[in-house]
C-alpha atoms as a PDB file:
ATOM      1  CA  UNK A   1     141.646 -21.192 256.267  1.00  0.00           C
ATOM      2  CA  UNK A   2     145.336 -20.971 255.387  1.00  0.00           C
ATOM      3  CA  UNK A   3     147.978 -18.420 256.829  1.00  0.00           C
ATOM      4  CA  UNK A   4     149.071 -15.407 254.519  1.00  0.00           C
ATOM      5  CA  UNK A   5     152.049 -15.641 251.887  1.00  0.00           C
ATOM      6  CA  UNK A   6     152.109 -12.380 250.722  1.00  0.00           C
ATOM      7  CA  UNK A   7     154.356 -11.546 254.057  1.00  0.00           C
ATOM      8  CA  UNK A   8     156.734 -12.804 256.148  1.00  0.00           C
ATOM      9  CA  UNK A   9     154.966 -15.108 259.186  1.00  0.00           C
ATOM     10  CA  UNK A  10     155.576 -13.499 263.042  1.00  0.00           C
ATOM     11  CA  UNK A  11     156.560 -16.094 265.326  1.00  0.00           C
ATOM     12  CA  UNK A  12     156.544 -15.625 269.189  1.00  0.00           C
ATOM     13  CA  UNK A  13     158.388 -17.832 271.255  1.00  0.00           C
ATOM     14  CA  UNK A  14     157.067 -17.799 275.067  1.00  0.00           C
ATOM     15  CA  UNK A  15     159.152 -19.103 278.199  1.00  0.00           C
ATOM     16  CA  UNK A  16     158.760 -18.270 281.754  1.00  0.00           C
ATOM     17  CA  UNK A  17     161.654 -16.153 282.368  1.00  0.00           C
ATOM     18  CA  UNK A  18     162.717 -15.007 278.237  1.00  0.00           C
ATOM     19  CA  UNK A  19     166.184 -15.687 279.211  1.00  0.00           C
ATOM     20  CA  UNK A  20     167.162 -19.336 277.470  1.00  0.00           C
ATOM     21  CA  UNK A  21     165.098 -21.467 275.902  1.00  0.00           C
ATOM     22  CA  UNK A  22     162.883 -18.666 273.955  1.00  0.00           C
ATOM     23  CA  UNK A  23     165.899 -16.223 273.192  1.00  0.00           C
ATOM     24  CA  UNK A  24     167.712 -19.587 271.765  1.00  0.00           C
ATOM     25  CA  UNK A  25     164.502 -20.229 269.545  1.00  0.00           C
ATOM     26  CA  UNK A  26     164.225 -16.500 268.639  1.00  0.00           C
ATOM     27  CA  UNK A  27     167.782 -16.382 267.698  1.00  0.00           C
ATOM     28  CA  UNK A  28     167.771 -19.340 265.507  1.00  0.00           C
ATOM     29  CA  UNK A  29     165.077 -19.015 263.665  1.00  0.00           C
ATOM     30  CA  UNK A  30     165.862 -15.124 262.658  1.00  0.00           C
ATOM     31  CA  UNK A  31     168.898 -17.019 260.682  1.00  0.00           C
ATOM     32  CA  UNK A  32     166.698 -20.010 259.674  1.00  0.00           C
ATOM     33  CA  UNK A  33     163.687 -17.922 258.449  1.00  0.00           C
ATOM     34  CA  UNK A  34     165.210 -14.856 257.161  1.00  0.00           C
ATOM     35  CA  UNK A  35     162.734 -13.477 255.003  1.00  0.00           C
ATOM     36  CA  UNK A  36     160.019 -16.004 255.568  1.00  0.00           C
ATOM     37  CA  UNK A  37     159.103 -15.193 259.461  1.00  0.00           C
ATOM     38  CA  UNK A  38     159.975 -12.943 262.091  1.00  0.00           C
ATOM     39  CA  UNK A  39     160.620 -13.904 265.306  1.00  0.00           C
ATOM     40  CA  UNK A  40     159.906 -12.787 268.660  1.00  0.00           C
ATOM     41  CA  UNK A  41     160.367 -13.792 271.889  1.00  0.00           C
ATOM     42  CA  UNK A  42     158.972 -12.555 275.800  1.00  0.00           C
ATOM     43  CA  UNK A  43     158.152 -14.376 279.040  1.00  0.00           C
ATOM     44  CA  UNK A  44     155.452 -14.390 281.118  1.00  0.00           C
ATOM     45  CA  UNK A  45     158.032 -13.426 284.407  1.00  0.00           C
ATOM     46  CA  UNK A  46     160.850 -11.913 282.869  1.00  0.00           C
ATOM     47  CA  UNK A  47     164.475 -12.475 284.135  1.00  0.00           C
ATOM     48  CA  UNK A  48     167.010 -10.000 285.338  1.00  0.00           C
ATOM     49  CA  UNK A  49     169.277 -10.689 282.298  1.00  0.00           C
ATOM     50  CA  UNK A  50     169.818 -13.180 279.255  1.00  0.00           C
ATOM     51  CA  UNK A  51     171.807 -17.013 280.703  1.00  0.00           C
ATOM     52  CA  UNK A  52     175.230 -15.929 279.385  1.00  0.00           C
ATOM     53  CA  UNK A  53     175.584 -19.997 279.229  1.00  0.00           C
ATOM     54  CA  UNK A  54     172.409 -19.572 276.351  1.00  0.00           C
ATOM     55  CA  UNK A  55     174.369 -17.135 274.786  1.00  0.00           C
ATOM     56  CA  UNK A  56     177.296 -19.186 274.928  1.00  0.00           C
ATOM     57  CA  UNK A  57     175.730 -22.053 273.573  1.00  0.00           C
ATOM     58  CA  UNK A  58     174.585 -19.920 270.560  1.00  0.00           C
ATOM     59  CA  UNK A  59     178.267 -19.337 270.117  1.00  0.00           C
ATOM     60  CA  UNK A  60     179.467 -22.583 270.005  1.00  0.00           C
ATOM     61  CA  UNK A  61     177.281 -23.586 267.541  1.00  0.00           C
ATOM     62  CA  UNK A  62     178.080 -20.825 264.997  1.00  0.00           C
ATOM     63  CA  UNK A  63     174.656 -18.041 266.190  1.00  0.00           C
ATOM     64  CA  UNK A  64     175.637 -15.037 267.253  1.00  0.00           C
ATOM     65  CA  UNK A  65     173.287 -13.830 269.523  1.00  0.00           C
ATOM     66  CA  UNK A  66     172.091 -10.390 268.746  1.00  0.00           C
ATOM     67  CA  UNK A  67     169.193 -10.020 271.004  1.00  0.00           C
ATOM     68  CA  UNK A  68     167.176  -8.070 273.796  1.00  0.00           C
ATOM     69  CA  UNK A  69     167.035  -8.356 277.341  1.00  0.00           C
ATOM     70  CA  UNK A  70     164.193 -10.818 278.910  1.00  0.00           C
ATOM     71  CA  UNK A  71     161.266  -8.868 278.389  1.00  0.00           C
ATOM     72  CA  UNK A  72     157.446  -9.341 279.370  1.00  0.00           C
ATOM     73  CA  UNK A  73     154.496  -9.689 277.262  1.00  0.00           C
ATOM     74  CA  UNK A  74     153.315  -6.068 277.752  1.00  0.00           C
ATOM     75  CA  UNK A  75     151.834  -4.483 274.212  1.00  0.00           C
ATOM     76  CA  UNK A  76     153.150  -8.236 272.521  1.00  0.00           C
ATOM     77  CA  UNK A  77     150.057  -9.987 273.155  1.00  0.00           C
ATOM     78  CA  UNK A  78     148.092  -6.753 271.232  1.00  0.00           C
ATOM     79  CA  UNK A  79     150.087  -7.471 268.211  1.00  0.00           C
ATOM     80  CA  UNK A  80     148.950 -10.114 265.396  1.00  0.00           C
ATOM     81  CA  UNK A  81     151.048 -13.129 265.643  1.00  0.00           C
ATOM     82  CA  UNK A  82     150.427 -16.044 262.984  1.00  0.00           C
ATOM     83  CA  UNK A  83     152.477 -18.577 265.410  1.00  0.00           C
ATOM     84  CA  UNK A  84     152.769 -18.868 269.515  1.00  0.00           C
ATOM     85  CA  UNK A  85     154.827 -21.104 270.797  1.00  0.00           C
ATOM     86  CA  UNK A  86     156.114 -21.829 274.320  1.00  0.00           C
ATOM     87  CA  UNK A  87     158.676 -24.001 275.289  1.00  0.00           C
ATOM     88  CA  UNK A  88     158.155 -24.038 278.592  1.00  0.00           C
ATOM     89  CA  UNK A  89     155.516 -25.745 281.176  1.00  0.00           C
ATOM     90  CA  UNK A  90     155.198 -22.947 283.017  1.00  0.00           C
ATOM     91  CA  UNK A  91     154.677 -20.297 280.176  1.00  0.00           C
ATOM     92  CA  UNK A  92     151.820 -22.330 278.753  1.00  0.00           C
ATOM     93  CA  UNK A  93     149.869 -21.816 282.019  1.00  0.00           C
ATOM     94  CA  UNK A  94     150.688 -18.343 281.864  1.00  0.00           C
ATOM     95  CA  UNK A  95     149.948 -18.369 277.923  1.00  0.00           C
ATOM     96  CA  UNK A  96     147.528 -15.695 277.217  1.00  0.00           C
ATOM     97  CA  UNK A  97     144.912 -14.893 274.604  1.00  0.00           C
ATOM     98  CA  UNK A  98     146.651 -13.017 271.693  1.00  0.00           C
ATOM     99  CA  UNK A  99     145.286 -11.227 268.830  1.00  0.00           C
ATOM    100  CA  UNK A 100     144.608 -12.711 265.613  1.00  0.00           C
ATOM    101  CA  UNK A 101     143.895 -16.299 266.745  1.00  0.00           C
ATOM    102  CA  UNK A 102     147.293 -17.760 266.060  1.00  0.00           C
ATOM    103  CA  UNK A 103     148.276 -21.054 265.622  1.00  0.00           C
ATOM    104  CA  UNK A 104     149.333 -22.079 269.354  1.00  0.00           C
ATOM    105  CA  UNK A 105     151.774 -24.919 270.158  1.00  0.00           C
ATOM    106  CA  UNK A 106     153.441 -26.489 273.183  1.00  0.00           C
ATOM    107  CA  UNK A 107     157.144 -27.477 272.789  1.00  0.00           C
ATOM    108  CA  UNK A 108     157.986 -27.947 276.080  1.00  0.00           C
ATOM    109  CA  UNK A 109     161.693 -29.199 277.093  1.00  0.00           C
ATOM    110  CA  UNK A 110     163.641 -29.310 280.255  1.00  0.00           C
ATOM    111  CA  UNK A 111     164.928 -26.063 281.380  1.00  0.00           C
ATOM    112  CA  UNK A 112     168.662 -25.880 281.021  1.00  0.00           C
ATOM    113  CA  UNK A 113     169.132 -23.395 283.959  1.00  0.00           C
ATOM    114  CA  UNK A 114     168.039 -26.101 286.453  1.00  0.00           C
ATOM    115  CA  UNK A 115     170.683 -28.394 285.821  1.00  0.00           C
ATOM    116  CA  UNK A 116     172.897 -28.343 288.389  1.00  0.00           C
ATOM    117  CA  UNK A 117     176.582 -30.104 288.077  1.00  0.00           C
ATOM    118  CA  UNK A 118     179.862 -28.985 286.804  1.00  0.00           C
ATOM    119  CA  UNK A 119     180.393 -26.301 284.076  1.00  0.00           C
ATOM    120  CA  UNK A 120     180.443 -28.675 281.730  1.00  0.00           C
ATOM    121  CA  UNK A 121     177.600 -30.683 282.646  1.00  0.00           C
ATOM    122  CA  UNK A 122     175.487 -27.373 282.800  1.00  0.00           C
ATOM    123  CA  UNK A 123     177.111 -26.118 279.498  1.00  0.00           C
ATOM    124  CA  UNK A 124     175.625 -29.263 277.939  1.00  0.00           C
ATOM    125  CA  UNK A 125     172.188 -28.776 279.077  1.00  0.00           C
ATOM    126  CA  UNK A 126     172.352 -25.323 277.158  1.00  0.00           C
ATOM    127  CA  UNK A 127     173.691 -27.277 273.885  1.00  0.00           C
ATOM    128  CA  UNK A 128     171.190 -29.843 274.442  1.00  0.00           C
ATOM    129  CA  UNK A 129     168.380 -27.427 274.755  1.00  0.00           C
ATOM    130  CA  UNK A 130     169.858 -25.595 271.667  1.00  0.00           C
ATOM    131  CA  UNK A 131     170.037 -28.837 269.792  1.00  0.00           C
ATOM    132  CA  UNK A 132     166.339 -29.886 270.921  1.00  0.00           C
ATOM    133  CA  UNK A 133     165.063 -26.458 269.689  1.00  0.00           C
ATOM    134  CA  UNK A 134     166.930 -26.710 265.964  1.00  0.00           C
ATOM    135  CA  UNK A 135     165.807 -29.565 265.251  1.00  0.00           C
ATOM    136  CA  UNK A 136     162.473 -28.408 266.163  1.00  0.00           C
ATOM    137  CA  UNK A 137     162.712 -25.139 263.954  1.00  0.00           C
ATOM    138  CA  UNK A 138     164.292 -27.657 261.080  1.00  0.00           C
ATOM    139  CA  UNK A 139     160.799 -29.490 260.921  1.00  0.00           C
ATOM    140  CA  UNK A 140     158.944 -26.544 261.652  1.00  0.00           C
ATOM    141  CA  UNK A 141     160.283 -24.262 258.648  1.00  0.00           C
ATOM    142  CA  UNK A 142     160.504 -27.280 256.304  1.00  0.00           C
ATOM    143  CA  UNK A 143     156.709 -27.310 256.754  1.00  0.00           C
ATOM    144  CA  UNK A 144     154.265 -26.825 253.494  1.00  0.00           C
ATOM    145  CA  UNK A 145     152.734 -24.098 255.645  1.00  0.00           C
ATOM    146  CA  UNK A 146     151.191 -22.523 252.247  1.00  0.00           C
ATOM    147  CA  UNK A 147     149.662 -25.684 251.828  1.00  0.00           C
ATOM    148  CA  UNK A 148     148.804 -26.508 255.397  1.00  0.00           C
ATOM    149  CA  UNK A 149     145.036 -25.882 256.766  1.00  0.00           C
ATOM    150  CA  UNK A 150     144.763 -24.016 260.028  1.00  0.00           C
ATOM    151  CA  UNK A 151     143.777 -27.132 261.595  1.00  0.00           C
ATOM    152  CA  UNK A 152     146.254 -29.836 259.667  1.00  0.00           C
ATOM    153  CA  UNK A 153     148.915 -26.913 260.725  1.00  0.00           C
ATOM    154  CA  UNK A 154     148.064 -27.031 264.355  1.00  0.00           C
ATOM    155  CA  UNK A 155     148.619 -30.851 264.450  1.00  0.00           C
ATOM    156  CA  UNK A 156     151.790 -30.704 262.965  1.00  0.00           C
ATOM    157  CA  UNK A 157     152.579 -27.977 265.585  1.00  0.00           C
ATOM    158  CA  UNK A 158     151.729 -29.785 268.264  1.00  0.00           C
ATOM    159  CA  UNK A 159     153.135 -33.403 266.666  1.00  0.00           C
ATOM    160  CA  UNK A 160     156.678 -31.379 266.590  1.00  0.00           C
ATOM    161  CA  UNK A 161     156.751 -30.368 270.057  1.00  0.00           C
ATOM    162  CA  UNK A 162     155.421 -33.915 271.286  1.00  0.00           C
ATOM    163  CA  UNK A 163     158.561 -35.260 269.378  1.00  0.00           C
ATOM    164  CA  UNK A 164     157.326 -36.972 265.669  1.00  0.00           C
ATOM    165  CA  UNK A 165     160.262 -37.584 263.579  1.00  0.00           C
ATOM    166  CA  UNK A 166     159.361 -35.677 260.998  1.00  0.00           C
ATOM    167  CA  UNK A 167     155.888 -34.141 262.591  1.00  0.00           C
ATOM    168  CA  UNK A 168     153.589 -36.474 259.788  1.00  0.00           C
ATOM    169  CA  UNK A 169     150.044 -36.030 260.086  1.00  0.00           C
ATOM    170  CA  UNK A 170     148.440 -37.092 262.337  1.00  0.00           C
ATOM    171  CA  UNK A 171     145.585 -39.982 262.414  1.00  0.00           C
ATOM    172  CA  UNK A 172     142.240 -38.817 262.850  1.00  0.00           C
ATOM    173  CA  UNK A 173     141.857 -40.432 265.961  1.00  0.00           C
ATOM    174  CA  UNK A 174     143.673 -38.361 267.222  1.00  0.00           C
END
């Protein structure tokens, strides 16, 4: 079974709060994708507001962030999704069952808002985070996903997230 190419592919990005790591993801790859997926993001315990140090990494590295405020997963997890990915520990607890059966994958990473320090040190876990996540997205959108089965798909997934190189597949004893 292979995803659909007669559309663009919907992407969710899950985090605990929907106010860094996911709206960075989200953000990115609606400039990376354009026309090939749509992406979404929510969290499982949505923030007050958006990290305005997210946003300003976005900014420094040329994304202007045109998003939403950190929303839930009401009415999301109804809607067909061909990808779910959270990038958090705590969202992949909280990851529910969607619609669809989408190809699910972990890419956890530290979470930027926890570093404590100086401006700049805490400005630097945002671009780090940012960097982490685009290099992620590169690999992930440079994928043969046409080609891909369901299953081959799902271990490149998770081989991104668990930090391949270049996500290769991976060795049936796996």
């Amino acid at each position: 079974m292979t995803l659909p190419t007669d559309r663009p592919l919907r992407v969710l990005f899950l985090c605990t709060g929907n106010s860094a790591r996911s709206q960075i993801a989200e953000t990115i790859l609606k400039r990376m994708g354009r026309g090939r997926f749509v992406a979404e993001s929510a969290g499982a315990q949505p923030a007050a507001r958006v990290n305005p140090l997210a946003i300003g990494a976005l900014e420094r590295h040329g994304y202007f962030w045109t998003g939403h405020s950190p929303r839930g997963l009401a009415r999301l997890e109804e809607q067909n999704w061909d990808f779910v990915i959270t990038v958090c520990d705590r969202a992949k607890e909280a990851c529910p069952i969607f619609l669809g059966q989408p190809v699910v994958a972990h890419w956890g990473m530290p979470d930027p808002a926890a570093v404590e320090g100086t401006d700049e040190e805490r400005q630097r876990a945002f671009d780090d985070a940012l960097l982490l996540i685009r290099r992620r997205l590169d690999l992930f959108v440079s994928l043969p996903i046409e080609k891909l089965t369901r299953l081959a798909l799902e271990q490149r997934m998770r081989g991104i997230g668990e930090g391949a190189i270049d996500a290769p597949e991976p060795s049936p004893s796996r």
